[in-house]
PDB file of N, CA and C in Angstrom:
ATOM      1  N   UNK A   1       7.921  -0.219   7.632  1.00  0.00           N
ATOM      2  CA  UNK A   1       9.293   0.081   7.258  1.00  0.00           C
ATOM      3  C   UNK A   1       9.547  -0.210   5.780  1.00  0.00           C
ATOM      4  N   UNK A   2       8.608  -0.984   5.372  1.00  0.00           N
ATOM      5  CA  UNK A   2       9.511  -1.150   4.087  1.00  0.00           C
ATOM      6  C   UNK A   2       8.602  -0.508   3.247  1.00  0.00           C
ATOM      7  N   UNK A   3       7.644   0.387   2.967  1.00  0.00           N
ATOM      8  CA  UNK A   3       7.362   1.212   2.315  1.00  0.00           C
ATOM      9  C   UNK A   3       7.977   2.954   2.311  1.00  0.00           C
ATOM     10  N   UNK A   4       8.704   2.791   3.296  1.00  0.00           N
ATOM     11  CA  UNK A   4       9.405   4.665   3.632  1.00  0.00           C
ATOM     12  C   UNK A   4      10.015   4.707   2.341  1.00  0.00           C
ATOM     13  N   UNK A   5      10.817   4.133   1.693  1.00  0.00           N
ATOM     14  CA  UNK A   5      11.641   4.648   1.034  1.00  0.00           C
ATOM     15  C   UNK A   5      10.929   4.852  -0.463  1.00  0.00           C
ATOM     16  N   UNK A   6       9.475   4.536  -0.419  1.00  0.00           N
ATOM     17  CA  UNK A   6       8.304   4.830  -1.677  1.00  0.00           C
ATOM     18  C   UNK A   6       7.797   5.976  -1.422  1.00  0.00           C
ATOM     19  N   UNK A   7       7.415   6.444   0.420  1.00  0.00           N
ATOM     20  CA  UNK A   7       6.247   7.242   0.345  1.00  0.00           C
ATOM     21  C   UNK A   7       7.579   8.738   0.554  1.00  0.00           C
ATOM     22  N   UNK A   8       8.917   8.381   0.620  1.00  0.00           N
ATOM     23  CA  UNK A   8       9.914   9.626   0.622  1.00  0.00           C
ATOM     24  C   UNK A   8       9.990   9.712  -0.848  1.00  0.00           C
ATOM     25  N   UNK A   9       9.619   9.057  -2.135  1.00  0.00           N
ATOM     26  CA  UNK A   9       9.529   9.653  -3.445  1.00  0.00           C
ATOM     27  C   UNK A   9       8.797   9.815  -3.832  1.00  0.00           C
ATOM     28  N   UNK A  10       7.968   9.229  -3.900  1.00  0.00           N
ATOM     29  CA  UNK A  10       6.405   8.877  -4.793  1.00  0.00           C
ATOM     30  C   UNK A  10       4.836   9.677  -3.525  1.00  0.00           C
ATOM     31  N   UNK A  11       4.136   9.789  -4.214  1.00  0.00           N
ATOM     32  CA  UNK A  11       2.828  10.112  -3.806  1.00  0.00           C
ATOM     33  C   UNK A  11       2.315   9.427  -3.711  1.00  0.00           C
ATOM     34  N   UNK A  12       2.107   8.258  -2.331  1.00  0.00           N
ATOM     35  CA  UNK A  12       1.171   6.696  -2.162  1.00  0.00           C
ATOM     36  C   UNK A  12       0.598   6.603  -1.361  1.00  0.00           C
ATOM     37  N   UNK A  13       0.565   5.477  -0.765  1.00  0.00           N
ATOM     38  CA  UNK A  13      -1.023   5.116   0.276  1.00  0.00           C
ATOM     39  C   UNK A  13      -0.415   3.799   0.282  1.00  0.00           C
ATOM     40  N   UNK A  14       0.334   3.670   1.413  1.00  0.00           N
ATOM     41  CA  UNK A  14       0.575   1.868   1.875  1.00  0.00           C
ATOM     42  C   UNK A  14      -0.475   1.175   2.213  1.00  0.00           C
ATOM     43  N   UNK A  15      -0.716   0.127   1.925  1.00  0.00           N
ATOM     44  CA  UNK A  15      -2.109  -0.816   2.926  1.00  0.00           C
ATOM     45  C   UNK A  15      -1.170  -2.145   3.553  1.00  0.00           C
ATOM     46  N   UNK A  16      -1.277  -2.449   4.691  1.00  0.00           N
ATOM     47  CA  UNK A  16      -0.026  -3.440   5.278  1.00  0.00           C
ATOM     48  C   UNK A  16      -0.811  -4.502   6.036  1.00  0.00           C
ATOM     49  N   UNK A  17      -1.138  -5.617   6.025  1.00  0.00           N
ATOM     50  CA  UNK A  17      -1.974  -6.214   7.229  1.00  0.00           C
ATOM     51  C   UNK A  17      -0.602  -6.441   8.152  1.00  0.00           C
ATOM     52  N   UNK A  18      -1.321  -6.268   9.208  1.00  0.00           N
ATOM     53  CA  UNK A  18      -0.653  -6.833  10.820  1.00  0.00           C
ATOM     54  C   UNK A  18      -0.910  -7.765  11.245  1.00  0.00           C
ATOM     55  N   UNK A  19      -0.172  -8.895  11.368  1.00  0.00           N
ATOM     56  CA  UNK A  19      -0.616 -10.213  11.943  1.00  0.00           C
ATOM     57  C   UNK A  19      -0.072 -10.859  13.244  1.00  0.00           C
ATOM     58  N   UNK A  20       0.735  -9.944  13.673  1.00  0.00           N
ATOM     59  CA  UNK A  20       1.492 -10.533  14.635  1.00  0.00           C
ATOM     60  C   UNK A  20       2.136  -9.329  15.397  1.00  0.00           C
ATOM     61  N   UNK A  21       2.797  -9.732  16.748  1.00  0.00           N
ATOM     62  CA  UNK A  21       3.261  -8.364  17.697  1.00  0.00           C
ATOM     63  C   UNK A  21       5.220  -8.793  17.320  1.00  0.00           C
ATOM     64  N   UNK A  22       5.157  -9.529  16.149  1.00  0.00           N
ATOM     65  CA  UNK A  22       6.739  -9.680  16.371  1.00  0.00           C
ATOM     66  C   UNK A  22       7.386 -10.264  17.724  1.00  0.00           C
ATOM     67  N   UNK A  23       6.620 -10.822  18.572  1.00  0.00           N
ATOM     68  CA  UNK A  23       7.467 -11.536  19.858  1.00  0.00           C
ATOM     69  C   UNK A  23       7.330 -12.742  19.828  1.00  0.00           C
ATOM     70  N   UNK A  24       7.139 -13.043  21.088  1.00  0.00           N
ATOM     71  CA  UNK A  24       7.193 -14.373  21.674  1.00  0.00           C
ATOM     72  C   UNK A  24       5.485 -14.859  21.464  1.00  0.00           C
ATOM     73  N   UNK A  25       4.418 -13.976  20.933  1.00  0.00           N
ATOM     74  CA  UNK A  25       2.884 -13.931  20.782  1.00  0.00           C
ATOM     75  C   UNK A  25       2.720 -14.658  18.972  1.00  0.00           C
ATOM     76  N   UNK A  26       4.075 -14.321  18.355  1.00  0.00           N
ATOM     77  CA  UNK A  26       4.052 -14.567  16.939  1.00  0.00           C
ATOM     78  C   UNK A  26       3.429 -16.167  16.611  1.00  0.00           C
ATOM     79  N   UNK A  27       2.573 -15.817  15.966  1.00  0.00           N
ATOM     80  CA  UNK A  27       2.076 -16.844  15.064  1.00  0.00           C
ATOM     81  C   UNK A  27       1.693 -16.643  13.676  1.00  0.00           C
ATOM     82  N   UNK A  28       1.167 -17.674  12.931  1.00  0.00           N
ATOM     83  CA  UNK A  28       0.160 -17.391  11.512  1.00  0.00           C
ATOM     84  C   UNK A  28      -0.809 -17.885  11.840  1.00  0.00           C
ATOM     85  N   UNK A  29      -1.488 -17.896  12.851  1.00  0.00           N
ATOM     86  CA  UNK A  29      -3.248 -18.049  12.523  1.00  0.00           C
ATOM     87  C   UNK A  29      -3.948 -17.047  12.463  1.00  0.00           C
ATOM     88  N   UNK A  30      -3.408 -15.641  12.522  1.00  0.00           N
ATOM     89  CA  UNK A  30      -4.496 -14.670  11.829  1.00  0.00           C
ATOM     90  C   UNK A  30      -4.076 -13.616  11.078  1.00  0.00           C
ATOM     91  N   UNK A  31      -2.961 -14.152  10.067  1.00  0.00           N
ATOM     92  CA  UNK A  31      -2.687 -14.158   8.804  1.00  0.00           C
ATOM     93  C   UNK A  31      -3.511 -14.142   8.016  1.00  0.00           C
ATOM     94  N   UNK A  32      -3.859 -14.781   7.213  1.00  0.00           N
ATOM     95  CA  UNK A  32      -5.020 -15.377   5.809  1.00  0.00           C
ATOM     96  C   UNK A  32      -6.542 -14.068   6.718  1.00  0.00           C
ATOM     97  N   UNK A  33      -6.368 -13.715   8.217  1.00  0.00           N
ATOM     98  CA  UNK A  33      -7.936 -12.711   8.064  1.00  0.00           C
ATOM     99  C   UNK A  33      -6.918 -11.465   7.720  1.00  0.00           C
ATOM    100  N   UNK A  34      -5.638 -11.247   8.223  1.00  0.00           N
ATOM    101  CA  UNK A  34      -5.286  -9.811   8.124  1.00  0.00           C
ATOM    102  C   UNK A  34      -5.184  -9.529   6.751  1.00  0.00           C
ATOM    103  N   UNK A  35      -4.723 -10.302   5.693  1.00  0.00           N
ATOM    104  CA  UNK A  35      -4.881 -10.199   5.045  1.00  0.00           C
ATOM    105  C   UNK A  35      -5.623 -10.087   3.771  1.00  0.00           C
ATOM    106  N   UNK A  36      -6.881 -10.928   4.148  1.00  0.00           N
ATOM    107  CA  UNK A  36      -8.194 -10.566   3.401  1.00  0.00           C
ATOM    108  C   UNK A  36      -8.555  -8.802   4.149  1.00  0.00           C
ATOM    109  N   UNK A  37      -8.424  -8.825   5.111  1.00  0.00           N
ATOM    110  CA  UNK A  37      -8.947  -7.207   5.471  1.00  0.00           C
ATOM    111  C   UNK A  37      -7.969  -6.288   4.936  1.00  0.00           C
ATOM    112  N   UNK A  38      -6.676  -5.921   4.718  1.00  0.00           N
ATOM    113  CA  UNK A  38      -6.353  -5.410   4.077  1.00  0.00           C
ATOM    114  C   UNK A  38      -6.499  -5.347   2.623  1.00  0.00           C
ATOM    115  N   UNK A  39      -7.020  -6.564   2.143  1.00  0.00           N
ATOM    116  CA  UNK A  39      -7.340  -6.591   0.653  1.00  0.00           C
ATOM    117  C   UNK A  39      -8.346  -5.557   0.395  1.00  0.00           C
ATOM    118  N   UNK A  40      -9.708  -5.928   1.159  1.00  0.00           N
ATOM    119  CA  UNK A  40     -11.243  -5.082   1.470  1.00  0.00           C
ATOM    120  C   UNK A  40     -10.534  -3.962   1.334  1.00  0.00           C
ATOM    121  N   UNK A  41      -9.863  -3.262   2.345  1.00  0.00           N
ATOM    122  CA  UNK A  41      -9.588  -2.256   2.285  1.00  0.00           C
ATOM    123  C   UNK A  41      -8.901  -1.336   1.131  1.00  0.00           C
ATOM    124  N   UNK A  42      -7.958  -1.996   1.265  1.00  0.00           N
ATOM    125  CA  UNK A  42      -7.492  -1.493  -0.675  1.00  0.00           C
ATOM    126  C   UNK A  42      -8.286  -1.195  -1.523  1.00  0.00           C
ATOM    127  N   UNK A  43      -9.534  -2.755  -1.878  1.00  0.00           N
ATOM    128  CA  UNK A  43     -10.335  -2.512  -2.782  1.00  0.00           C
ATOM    129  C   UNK A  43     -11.116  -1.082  -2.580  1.00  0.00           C
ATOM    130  N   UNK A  44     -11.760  -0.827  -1.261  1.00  0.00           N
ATOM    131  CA  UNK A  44     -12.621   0.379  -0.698  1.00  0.00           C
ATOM    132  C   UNK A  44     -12.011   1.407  -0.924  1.00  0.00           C
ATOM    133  N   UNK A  45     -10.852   1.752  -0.630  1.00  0.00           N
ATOM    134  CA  UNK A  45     -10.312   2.756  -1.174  1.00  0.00           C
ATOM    135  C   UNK A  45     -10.247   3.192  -2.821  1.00  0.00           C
ATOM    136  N   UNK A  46      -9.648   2.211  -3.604  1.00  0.00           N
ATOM    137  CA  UNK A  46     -10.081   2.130  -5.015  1.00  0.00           C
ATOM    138  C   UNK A  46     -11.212   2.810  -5.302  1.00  0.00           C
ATOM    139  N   UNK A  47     -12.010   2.166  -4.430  1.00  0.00           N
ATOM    140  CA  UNK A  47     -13.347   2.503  -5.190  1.00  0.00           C
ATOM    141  C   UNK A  47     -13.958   3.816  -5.413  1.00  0.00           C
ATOM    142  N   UNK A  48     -13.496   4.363  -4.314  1.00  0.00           N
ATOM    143  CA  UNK A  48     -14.051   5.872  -4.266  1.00  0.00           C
ATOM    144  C   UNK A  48     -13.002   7.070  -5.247  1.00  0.00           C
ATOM    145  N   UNK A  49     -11.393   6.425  -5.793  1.00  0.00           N
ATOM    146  CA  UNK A  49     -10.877   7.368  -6.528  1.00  0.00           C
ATOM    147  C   UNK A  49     -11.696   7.749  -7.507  1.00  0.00           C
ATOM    148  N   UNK A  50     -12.044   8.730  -8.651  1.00  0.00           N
ATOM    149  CA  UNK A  50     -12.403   8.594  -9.482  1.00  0.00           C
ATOM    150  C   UNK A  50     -11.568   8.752 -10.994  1.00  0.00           C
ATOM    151  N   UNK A  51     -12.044   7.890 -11.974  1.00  0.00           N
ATOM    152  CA  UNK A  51     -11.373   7.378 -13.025  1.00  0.00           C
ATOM    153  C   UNK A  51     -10.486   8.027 -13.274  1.00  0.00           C
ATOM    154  N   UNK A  52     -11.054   9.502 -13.610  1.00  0.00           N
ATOM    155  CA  UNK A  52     -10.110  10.584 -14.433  1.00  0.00           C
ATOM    156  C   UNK A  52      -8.677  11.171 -13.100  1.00  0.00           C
ATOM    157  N   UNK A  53      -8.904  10.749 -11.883  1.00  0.00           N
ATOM    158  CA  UNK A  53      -7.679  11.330 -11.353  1.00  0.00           C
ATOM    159  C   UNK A  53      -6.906   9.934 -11.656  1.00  0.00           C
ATOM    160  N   UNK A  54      -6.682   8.702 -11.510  1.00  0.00           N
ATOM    161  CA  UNK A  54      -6.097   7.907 -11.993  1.00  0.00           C
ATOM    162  C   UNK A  54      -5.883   8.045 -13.320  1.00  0.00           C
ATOM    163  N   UNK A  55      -6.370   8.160 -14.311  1.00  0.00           N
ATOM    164  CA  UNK A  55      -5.889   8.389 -15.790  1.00  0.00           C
ATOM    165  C   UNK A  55      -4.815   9.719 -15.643  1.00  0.00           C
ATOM    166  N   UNK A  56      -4.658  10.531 -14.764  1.00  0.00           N
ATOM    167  CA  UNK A  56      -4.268  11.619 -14.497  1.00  0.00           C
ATOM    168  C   UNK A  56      -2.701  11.250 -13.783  1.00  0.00           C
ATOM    169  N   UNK A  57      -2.542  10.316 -13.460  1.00  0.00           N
ATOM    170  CA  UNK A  57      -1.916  10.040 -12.556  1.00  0.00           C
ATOM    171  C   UNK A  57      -1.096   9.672 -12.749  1.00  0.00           C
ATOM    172  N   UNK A  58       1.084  10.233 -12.429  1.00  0.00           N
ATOM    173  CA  UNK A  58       1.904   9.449 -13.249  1.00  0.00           C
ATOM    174  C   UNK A  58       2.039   8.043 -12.668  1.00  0.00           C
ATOM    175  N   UNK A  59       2.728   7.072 -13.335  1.00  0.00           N
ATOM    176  CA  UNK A  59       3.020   5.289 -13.100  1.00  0.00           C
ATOM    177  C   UNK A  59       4.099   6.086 -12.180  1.00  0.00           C
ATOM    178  N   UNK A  60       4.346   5.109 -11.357  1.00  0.00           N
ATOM    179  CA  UNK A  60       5.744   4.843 -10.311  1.00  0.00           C
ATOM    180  C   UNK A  60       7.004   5.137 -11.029  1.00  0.00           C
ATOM    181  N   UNK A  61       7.325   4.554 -12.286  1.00  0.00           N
ATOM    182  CA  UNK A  61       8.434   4.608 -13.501  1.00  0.00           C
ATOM    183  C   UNK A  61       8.243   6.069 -13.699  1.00  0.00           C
ATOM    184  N   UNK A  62       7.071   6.670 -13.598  1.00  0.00           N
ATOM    185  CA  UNK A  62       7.226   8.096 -14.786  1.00  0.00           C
ATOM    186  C   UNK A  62       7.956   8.904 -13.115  1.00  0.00           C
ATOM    187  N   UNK A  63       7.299   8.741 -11.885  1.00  0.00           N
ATOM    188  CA  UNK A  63       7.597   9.600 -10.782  1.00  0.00           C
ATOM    189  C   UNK A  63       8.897   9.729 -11.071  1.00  0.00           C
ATOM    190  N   UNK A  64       9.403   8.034 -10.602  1.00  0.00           N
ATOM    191  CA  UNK A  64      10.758   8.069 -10.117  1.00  0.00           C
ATOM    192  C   UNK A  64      11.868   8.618 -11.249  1.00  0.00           C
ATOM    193  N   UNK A  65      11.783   8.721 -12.609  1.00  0.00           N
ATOM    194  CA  UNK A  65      12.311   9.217 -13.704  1.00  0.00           C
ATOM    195  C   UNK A  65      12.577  10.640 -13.517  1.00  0.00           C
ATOM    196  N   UNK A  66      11.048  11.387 -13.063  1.00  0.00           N
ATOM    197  CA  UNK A  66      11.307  12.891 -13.089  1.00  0.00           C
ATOM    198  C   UNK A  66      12.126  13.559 -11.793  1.00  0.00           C
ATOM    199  N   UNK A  67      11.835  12.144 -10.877  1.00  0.00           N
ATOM    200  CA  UNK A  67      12.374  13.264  -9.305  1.00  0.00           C
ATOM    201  C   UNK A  67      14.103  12.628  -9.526  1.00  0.00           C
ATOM    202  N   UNK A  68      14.507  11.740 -10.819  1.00  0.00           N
ATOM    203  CA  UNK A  68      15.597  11.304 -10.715  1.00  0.00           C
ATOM    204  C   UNK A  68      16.715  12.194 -11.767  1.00  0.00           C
ATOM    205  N   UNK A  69      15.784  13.196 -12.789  1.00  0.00           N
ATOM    206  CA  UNK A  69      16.684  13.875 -13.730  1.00  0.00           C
ATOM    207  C   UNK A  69      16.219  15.237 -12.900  1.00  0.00           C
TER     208      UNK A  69
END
């Protein structure tokens, strides 16, 4: 939920770890792994963009500027 209102302007790729079912199951003990695995993952993804489409690529500031004039 709290990325909709990025991926309704911008052109992105959320990465979110899940650590919990939100109930009565809620804890933080597997916090600190969801979140190293979402890190991995981010990084993995990174890795395979290549340079020149990122150099290519507007900043968040330049998106939201053009879809805002």
């Amino acid at each position: 939920m709290k990325a909709v209102s990025l991926i309704n302007n911008l052109s992105c790729l959320t990465i979110h770890n899940v650590c919990d079912y939100a109930d009565s199951y809620k804890n933080k003990t597997w916090q600190p792994y969801t979140v190293e695995t979402a890190a991995a993952y981010a990084k993995e993804v990174l890795s395979v963009i290549p340079p020149v489409d990122v150099v290519n690529t507007h900043t968040a500031e330049e998106a939201i500027r053009d879809t805002s004039s």
